[in-house]
C-alpha atoms as a PDB file:
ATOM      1  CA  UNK A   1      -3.283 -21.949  -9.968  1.00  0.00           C
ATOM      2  CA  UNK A   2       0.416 -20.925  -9.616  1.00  0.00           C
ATOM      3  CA  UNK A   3       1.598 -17.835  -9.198  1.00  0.00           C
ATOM      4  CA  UNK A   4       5.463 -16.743  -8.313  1.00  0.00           C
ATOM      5  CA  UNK A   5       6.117 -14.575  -5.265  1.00  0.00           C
ATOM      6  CA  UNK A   6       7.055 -10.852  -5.931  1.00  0.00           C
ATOM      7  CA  UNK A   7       9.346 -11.076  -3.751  1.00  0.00           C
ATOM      8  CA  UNK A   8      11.747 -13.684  -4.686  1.00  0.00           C
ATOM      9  CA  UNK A   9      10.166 -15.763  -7.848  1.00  0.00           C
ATOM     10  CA  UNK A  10       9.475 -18.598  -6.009  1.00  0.00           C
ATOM     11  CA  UNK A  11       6.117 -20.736  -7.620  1.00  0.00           C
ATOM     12  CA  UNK A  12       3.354 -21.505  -4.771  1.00  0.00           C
ATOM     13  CA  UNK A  13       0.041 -22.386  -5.181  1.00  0.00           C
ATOM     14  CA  UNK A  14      -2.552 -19.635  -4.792  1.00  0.00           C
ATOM     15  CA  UNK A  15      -5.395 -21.675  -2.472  1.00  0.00           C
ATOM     16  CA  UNK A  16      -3.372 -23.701  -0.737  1.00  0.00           C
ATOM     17  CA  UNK A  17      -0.964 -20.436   0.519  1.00  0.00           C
ATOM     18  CA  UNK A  18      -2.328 -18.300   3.530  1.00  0.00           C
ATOM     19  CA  UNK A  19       0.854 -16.037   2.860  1.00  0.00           C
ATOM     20  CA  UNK A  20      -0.258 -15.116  -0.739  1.00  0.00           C
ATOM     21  CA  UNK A  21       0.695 -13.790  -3.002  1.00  0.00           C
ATOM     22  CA  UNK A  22       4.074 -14.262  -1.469  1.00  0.00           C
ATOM     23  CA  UNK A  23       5.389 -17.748  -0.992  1.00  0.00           C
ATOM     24  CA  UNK A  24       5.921 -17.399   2.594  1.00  0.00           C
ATOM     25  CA  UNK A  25       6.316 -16.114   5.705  1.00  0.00           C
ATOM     26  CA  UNK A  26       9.510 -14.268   5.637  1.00  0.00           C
ATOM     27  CA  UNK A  27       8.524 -12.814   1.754  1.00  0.00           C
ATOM     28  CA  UNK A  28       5.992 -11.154   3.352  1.00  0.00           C
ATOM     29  CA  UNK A  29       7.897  -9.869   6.629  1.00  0.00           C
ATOM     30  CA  UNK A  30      10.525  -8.368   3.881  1.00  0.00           C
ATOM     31  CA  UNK A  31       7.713  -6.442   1.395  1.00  0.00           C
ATOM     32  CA  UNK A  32       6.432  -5.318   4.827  1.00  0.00           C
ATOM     33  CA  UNK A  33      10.005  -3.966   5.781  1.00  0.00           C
ATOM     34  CA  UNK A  34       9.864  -2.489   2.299  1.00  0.00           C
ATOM     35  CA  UNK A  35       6.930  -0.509   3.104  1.00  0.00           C
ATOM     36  CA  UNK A  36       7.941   0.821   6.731  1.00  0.00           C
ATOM     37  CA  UNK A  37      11.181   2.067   4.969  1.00  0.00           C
ATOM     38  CA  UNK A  38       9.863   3.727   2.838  1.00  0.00           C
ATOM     39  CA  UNK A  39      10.829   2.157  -0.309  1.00  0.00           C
ATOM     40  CA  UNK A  40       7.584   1.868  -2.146  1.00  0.00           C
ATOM     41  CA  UNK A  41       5.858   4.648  -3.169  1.00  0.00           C
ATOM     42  CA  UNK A  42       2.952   5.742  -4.587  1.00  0.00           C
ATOM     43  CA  UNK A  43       3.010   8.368  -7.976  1.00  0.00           C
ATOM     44  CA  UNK A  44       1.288  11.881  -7.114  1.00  0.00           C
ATOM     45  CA  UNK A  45       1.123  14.914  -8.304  1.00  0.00           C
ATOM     46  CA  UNK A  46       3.825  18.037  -6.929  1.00  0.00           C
ATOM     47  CA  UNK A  47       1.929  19.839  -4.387  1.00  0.00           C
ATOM     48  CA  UNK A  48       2.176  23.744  -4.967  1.00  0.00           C
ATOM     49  CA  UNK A  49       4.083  25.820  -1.754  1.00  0.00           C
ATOM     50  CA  UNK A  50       0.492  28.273  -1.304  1.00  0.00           C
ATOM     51  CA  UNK A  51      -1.340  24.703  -1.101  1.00  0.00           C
ATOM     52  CA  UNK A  52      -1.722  23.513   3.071  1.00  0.00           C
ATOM     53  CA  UNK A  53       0.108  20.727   4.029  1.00  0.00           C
ATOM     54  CA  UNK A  54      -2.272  19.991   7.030  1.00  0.00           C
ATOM     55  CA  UNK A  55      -5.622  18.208   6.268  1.00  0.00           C
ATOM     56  CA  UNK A  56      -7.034  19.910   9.351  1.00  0.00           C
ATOM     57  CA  UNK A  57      -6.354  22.996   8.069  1.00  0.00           C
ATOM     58  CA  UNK A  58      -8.784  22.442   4.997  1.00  0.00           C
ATOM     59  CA  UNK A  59     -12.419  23.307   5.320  1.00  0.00           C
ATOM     60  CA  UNK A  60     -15.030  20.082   6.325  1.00  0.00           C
ATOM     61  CA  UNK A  61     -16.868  19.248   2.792  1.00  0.00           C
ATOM     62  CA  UNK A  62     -20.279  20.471   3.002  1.00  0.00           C
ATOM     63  CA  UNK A  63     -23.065  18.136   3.852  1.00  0.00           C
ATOM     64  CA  UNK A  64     -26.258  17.821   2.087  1.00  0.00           C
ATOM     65  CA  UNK A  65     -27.931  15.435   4.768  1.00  0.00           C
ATOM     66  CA  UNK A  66     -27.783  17.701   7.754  1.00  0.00           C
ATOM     67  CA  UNK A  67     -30.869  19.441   9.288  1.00  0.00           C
END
């Protein structure tokens, strides 16, 4: 199967790759620079100002499995 690197269109074949889906080394190096930087992100919803910004602020979820 051939599939074309997101990163710069180049074809590759899928099994014989160990850098898939990208078609080498320095693809991947750059969609990891991508991701440090901060250029991908994922959608989310707008967090309200009275919501808490700190997960260790929130309350543990209650357990049904404990004594």
């Amino acid at each position: 199967m051939t599939v074309f690197c997101p990163i710069c269109g180049t074809p590759s074949v899928w099994a014989e790759n160990r850098f898939r889906p990208f078609c080498s080394e320095r693809c991947q190096m750059v969609d990891l620079g991508r991701w440090v930087q901060g250029d991908y992100r994922a959608p989310a919803e707008p967090v309200g100002e009275d919501a808490p910004t700190d997960p260790a602020s929130q309350p543990a979820p209650e357990r049904d499995d404990e004594p």
